[in-house]
C-alpha atoms as a PDB file:
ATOM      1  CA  UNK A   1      -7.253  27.949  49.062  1.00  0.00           C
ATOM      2  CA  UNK A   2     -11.129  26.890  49.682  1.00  0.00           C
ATOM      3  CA  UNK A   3     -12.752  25.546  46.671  1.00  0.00           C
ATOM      4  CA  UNK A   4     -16.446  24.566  46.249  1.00  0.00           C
ATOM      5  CA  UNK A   5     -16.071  20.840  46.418  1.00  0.00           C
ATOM      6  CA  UNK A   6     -13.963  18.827  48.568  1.00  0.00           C
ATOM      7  CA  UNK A   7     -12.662  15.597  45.966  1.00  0.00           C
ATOM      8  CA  UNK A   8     -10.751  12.815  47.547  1.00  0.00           C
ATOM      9  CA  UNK A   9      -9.017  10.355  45.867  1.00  0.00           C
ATOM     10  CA  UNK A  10     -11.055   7.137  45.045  1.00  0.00           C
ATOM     11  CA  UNK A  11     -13.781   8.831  44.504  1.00  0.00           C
ATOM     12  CA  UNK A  12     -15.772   8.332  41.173  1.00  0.00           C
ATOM     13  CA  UNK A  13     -15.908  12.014  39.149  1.00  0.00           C
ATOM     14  CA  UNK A  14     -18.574  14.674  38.834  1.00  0.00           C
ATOM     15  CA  UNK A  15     -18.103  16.701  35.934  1.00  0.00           C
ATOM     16  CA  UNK A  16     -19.927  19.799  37.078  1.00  0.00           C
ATOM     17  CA  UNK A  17     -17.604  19.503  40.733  1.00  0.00           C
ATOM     18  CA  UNK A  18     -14.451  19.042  39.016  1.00  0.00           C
ATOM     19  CA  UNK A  19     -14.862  22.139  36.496  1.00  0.00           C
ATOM     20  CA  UNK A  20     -16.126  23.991  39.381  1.00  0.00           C
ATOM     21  CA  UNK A  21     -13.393  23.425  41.361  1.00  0.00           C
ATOM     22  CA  UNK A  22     -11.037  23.964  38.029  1.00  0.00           C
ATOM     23  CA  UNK A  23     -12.702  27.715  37.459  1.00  0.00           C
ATOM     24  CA  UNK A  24     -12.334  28.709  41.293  1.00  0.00           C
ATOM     25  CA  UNK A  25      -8.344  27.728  40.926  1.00  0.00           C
ATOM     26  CA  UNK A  26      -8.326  29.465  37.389  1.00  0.00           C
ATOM     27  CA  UNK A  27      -9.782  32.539  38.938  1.00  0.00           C
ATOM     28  CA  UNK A  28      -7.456  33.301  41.059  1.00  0.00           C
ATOM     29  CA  UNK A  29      -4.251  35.834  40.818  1.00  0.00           C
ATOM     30  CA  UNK A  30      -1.625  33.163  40.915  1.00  0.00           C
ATOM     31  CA  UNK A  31      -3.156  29.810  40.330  1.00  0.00           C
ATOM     32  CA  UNK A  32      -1.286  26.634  41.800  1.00  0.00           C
ATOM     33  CA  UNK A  33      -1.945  23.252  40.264  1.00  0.00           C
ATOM     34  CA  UNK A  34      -0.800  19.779  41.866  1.00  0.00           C
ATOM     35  CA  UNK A  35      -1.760  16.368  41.234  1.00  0.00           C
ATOM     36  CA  UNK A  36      -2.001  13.817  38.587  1.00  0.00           C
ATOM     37  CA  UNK A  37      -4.306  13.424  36.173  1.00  0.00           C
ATOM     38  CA  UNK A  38      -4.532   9.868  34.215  1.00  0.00           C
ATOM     39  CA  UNK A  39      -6.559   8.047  31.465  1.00  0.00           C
ATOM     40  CA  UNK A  40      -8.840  10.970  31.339  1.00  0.00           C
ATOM     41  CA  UNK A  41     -10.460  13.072  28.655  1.00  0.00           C
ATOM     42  CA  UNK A  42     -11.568  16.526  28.970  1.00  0.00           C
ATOM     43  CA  UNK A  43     -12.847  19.334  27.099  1.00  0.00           C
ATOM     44  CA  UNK A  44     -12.575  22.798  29.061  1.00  0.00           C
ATOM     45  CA  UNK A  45     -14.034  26.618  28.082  1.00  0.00           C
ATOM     46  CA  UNK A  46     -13.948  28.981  30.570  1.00  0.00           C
ATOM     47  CA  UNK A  47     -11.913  31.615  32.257  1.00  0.00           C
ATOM     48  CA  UNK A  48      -8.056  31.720  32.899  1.00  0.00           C
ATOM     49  CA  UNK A  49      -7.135  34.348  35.287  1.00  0.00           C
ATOM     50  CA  UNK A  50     -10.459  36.226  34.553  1.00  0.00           C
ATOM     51  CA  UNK A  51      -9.273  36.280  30.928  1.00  0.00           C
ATOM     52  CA  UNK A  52     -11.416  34.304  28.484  1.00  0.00           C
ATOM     53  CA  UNK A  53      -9.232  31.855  26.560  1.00  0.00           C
ATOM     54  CA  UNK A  54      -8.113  33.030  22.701  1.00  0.00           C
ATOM     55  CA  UNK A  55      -7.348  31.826  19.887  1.00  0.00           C
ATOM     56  CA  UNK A  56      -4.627  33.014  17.537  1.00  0.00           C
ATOM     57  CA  UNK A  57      -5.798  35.112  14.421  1.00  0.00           C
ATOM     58  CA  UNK A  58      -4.079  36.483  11.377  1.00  0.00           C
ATOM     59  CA  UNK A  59      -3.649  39.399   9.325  1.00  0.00           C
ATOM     60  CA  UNK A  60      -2.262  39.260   5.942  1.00  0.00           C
ATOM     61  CA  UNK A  61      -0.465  42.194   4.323  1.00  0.00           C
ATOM     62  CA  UNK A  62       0.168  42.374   0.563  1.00  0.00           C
ATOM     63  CA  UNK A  63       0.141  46.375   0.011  1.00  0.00           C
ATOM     64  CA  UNK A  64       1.366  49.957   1.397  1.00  0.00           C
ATOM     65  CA  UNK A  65       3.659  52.038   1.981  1.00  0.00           C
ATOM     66  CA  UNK A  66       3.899  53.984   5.432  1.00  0.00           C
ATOM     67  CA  UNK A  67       0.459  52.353   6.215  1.00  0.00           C
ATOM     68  CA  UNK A  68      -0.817  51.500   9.765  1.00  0.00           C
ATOM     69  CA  UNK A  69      -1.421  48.116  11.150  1.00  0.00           C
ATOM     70  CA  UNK A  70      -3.399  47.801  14.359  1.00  0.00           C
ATOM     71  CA  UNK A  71      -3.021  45.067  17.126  1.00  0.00           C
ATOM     72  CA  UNK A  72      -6.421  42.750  17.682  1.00  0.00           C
ATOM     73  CA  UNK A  73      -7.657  43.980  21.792  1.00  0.00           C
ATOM     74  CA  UNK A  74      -6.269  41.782  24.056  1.00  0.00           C
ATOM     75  CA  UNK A  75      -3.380  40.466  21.772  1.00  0.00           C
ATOM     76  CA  UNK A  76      -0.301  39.445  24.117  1.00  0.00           C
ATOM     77  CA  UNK A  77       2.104  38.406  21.534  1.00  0.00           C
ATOM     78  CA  UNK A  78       2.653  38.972  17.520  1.00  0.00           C
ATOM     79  CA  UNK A  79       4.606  36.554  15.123  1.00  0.00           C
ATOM     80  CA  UNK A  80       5.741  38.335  12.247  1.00  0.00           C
ATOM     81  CA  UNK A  81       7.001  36.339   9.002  1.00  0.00           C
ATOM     82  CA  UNK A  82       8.156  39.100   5.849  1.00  0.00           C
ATOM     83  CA  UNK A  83       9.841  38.585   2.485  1.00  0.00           C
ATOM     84  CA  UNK A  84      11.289  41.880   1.252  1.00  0.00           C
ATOM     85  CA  UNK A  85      10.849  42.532  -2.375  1.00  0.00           C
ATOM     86  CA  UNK A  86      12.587  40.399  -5.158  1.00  0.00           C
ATOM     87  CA  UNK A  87      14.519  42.121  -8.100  1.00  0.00           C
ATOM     88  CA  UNK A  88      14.024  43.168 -11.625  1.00  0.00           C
ATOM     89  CA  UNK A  89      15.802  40.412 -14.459  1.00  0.00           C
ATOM     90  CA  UNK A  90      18.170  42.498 -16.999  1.00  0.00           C
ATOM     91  CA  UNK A  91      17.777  42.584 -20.825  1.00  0.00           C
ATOM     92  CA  UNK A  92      20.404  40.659 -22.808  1.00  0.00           C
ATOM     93  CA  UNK A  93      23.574  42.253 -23.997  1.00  0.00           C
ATOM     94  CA  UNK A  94      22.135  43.523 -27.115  1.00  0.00           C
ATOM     95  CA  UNK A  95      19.475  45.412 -24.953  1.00  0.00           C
ATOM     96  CA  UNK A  96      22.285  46.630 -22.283  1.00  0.00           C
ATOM     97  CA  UNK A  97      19.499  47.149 -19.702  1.00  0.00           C
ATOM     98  CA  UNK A  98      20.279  45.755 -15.767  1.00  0.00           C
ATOM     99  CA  UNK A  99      16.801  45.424 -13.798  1.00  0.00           C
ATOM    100  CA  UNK A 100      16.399  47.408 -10.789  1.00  0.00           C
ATOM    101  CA  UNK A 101      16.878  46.532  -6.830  1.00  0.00           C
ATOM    102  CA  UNK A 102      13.620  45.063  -4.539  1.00  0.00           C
ATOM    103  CA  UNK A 103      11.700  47.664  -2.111  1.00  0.00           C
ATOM    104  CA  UNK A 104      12.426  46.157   1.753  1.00  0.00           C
ATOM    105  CA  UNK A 105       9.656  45.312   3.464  1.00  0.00           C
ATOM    106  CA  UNK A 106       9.038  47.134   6.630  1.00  0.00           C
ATOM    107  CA  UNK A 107       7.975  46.629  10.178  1.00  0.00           C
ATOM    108  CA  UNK A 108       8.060  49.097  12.886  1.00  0.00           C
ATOM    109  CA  UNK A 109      11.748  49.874  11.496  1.00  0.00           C
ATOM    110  CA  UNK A 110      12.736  46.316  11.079  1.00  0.00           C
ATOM    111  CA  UNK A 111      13.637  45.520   7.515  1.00  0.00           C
ATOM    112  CA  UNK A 112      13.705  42.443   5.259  1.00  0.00           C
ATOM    113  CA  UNK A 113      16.198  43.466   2.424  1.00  0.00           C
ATOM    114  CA  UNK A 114      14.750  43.822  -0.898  1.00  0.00           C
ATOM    115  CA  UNK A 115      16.176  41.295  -3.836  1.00  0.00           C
ATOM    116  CA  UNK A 116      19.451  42.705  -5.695  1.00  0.00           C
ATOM    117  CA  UNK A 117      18.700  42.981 -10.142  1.00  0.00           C
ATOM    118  CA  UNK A 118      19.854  40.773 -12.900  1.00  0.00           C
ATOM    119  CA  UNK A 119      22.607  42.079 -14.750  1.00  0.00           C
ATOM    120  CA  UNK A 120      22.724  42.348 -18.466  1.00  0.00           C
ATOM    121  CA  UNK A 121      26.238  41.145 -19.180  1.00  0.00           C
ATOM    122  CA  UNK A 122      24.781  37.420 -17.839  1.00  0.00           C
ATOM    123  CA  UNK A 123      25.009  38.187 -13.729  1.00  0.00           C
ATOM    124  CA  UNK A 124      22.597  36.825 -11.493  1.00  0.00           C
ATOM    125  CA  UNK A 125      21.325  39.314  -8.687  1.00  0.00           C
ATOM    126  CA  UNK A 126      22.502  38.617  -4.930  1.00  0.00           C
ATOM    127  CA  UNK A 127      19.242  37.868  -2.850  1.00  0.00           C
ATOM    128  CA  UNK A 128      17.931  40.459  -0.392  1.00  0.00           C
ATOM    129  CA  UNK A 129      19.718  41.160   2.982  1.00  0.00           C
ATOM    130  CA  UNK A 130      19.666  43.495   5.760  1.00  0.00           C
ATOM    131  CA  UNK A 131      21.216  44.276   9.063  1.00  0.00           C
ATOM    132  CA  UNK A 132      17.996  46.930   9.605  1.00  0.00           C
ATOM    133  CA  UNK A 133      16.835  46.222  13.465  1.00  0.00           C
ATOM    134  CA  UNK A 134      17.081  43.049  15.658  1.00  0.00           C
ATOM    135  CA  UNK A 135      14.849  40.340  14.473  1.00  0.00           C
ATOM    136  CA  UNK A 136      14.725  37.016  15.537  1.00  0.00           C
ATOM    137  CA  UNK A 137      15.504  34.630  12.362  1.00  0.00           C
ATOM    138  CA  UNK A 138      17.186  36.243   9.170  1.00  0.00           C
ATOM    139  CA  UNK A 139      17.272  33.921   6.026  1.00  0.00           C
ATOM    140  CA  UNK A 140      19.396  35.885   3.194  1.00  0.00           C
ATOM    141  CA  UNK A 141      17.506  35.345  -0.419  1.00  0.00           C
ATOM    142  CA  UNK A 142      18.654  33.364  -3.071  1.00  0.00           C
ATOM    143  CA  UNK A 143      20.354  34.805  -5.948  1.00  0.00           C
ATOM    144  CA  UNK A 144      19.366  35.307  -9.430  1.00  0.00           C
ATOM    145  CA  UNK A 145      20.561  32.612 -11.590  1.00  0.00           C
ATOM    146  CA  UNK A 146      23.020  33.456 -14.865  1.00  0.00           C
ATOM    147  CA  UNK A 147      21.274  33.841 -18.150  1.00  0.00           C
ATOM    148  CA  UNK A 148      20.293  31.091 -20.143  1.00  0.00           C
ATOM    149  CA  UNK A 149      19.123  29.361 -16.953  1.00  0.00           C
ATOM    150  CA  UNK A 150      15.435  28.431 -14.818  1.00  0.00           C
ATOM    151  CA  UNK A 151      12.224  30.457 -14.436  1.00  0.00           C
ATOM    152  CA  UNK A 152      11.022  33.431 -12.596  1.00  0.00           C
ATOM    153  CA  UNK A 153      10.133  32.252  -8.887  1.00  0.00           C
ATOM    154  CA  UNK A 154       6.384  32.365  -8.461  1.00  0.00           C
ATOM    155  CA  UNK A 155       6.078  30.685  -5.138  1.00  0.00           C
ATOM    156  CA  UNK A 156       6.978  32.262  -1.545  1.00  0.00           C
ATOM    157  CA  UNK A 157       9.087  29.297  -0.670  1.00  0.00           C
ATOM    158  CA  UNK A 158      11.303  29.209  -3.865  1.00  0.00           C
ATOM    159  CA  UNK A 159      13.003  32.695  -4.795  1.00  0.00           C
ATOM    160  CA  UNK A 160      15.582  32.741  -8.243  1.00  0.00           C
ATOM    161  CA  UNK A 161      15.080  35.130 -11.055  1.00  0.00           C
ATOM    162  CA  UNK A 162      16.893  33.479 -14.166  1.00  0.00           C
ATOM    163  CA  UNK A 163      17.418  33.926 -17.692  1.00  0.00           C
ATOM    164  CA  UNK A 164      14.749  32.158 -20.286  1.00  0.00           C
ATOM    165  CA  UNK A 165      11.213  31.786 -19.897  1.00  0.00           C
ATOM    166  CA  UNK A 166      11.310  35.723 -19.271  1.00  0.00           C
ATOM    167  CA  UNK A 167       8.845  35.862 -16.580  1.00  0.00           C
ATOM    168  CA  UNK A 168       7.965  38.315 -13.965  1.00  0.00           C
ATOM    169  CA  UNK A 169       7.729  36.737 -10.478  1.00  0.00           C
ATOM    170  CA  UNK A 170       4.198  36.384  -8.657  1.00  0.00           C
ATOM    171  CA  UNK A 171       3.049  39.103  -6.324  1.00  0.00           C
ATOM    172  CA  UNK A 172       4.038  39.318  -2.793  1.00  0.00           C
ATOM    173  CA  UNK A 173       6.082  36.061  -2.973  1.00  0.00           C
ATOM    174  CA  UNK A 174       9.375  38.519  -2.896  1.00  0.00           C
ATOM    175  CA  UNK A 175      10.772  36.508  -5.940  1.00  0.00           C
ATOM    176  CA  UNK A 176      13.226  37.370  -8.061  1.00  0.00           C
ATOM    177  CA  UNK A 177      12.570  38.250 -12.007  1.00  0.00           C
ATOM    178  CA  UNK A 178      13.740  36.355 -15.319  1.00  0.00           C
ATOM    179  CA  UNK A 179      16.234  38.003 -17.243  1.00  0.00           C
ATOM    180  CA  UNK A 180      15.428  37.986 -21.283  1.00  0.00           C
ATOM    181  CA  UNK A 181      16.536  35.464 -23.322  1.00  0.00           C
ATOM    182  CA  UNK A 182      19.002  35.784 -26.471  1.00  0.00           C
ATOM    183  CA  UNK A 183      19.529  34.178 -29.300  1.00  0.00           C
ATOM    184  CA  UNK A 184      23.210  35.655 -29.940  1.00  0.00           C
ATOM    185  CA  UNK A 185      24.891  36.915 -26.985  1.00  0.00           C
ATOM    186  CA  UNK A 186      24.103  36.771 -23.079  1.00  0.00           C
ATOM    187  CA  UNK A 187      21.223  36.715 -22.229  1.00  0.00           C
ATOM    188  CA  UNK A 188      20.283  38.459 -19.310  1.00  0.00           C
ATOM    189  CA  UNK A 189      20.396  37.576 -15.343  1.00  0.00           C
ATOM    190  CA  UNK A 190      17.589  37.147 -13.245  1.00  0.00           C
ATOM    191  CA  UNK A 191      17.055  39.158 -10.133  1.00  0.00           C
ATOM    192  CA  UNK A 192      17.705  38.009  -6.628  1.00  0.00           C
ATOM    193  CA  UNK A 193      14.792  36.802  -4.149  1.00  0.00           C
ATOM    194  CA  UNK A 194      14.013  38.973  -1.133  1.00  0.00           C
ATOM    195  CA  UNK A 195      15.082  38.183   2.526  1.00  0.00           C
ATOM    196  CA  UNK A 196      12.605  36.057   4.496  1.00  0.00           C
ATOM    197  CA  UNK A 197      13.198  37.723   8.288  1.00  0.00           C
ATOM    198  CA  UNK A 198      10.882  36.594  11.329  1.00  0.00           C
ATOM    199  CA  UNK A 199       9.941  38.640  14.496  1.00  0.00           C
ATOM    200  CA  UNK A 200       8.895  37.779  17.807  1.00  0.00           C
ATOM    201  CA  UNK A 201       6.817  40.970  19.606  1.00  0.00           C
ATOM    202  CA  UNK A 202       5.472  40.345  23.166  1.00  0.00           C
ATOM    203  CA  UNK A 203       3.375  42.702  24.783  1.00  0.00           C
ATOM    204  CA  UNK A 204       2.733  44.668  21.344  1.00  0.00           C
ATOM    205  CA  UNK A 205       1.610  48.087  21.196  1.00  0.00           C
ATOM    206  CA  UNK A 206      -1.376  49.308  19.826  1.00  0.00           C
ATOM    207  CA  UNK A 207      -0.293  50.134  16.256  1.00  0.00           C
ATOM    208  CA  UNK A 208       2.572  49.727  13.919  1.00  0.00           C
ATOM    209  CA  UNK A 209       4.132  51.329  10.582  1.00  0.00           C
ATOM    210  CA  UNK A 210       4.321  49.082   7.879  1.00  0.00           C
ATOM    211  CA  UNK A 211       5.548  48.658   4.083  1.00  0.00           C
ATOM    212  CA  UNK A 212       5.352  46.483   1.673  1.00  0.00           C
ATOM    213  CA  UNK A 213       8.697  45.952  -0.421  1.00  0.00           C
ATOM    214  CA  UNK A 214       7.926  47.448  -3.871  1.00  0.00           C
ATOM    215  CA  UNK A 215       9.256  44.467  -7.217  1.00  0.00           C
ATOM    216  CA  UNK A 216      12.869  45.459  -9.036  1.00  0.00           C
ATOM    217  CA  UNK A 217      11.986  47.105 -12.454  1.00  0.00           C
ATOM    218  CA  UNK A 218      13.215  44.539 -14.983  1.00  0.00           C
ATOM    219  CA  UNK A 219      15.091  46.264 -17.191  1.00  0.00           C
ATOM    220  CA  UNK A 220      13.699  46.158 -20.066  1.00  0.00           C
ATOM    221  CA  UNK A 221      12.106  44.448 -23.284  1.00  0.00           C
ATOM    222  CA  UNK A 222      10.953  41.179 -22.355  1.00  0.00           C
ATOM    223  CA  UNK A 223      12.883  40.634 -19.088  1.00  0.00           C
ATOM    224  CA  UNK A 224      10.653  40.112 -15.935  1.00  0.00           C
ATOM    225  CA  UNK A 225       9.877  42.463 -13.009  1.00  0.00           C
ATOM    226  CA  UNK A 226      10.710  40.819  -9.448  1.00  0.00           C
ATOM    227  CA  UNK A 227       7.512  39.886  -7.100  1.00  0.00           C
ATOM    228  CA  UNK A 228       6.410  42.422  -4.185  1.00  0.00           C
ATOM    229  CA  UNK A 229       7.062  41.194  -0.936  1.00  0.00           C
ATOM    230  CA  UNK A 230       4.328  40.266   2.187  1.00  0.00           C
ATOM    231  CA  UNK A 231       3.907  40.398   6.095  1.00  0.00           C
ATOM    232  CA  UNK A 232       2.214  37.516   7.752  1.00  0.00           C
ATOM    233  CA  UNK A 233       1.368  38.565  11.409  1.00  0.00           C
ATOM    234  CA  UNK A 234       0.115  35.634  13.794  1.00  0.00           C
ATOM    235  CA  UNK A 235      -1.710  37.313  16.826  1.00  0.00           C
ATOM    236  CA  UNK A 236      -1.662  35.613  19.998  1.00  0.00           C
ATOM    237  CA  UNK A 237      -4.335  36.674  22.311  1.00  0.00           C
END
């Protein structure tokens, strides 16, 4: 190909010839690149195959059900990152009351289980988990711990309901709820986290359907309701 300036090796550096030469190569359909390029520094902005160069961006989804969310112009790849919904912590056995399962969490049919509920006889909840659609990383949630034991979860990371401190788990960390405590008794389990699922999307299209796992009911009295689960989407443009 025929670029503006002719460079030889040896030859001391013009800035303005070498970017030149760089956007005439970067212009083209197919650009080829050869050489070697050594104790050098260089900041480039430009054009890439006529394309100006992106950065990523990110859209943060804590609420709806059914709801739409629309791709950024231009985007060539999405990173998706979801907890489903963590469950409801039980009353103790004097209040007989189990919480109630997680929502899933929703995208474009691909499900992150919602968080199982605390049982009232002393039974933690199993942590969320789903076989929904082909996703590329499933991580099943942890389980509610027995009564008598922990905190609700409050951080996206973490995910146990338990059994004391009869807390209900933060919003949209997909936590599971405390169960309530007893002085005579069990007292009740906590619900289970959410599933944490990641997906890959190349080429997206335009829009997608979306929900947002709803939190397990505790079930009662002073246990604690399980968090609501997110979507993190990474766009790639």
């Amino acid at each position: 190909m025929s670029l503006p300036y002719n460079l030889t090796n040896g030859q001391n550096a013009d800035a303005p010839q070498v970017m030149a030469n760089f956007n005439s190569c970067a212009q083209t359909a197919s650009p080829t690149f050869t050489g070697t390029i050594t104790a050098a520094t260089a900041n480039f902005s430009g054009l890439v195959n006529g394309s100006t160069l992106g950065i990523p961006t990110r859209q943060v989804l804590t609420s709806g059900s059914a709801a739409t969310y629309t791709t950024p112009t231009n985007c060539r790849q999405l990173r998706i990152r979801m907890f489903g919904g963590g469950g409801g912590g039980a009353t103790n056995s004097t209040g007989g009351a189990n919480g109630t399962s997680g929502g899933d969490t929703i995208f474009n049919s691909l499900h992150a289980g919602g968080g199982s509920p605390g049982s009232f006889s002393g039974n933690g909840g199993a942590g969320g988990t789903s076989s929904t659609g082909a996703v590329s990383f499933r991580l099943r949630g942890a389980p509610g711990l027995p009564g008598g034991n922990g905190t609700a979860n409050s951080s996206p990371g973490g995910g146990i309901g338990a059994g004391t401190n009869e807390a209900a788990a933060a919003a949209n960390t997909g936590g599971g709820g405390a169960g309530q405590a007893s002085s005579s008794g069990n007292a009740g389990g906590g619900g289970g986290q959410g599933e944490y699922v990641e997906i890959i999307i190349s080429s997206p299209l335009s829009t997608y359907v979306y929900t947002i796992g709803a939190s397990g009911a505790a079930g009662s009295g002073s246990a604690g309701a399980g968090g609501t689960g997110i979507i993190i989407v990474d766009e790639f443009n």
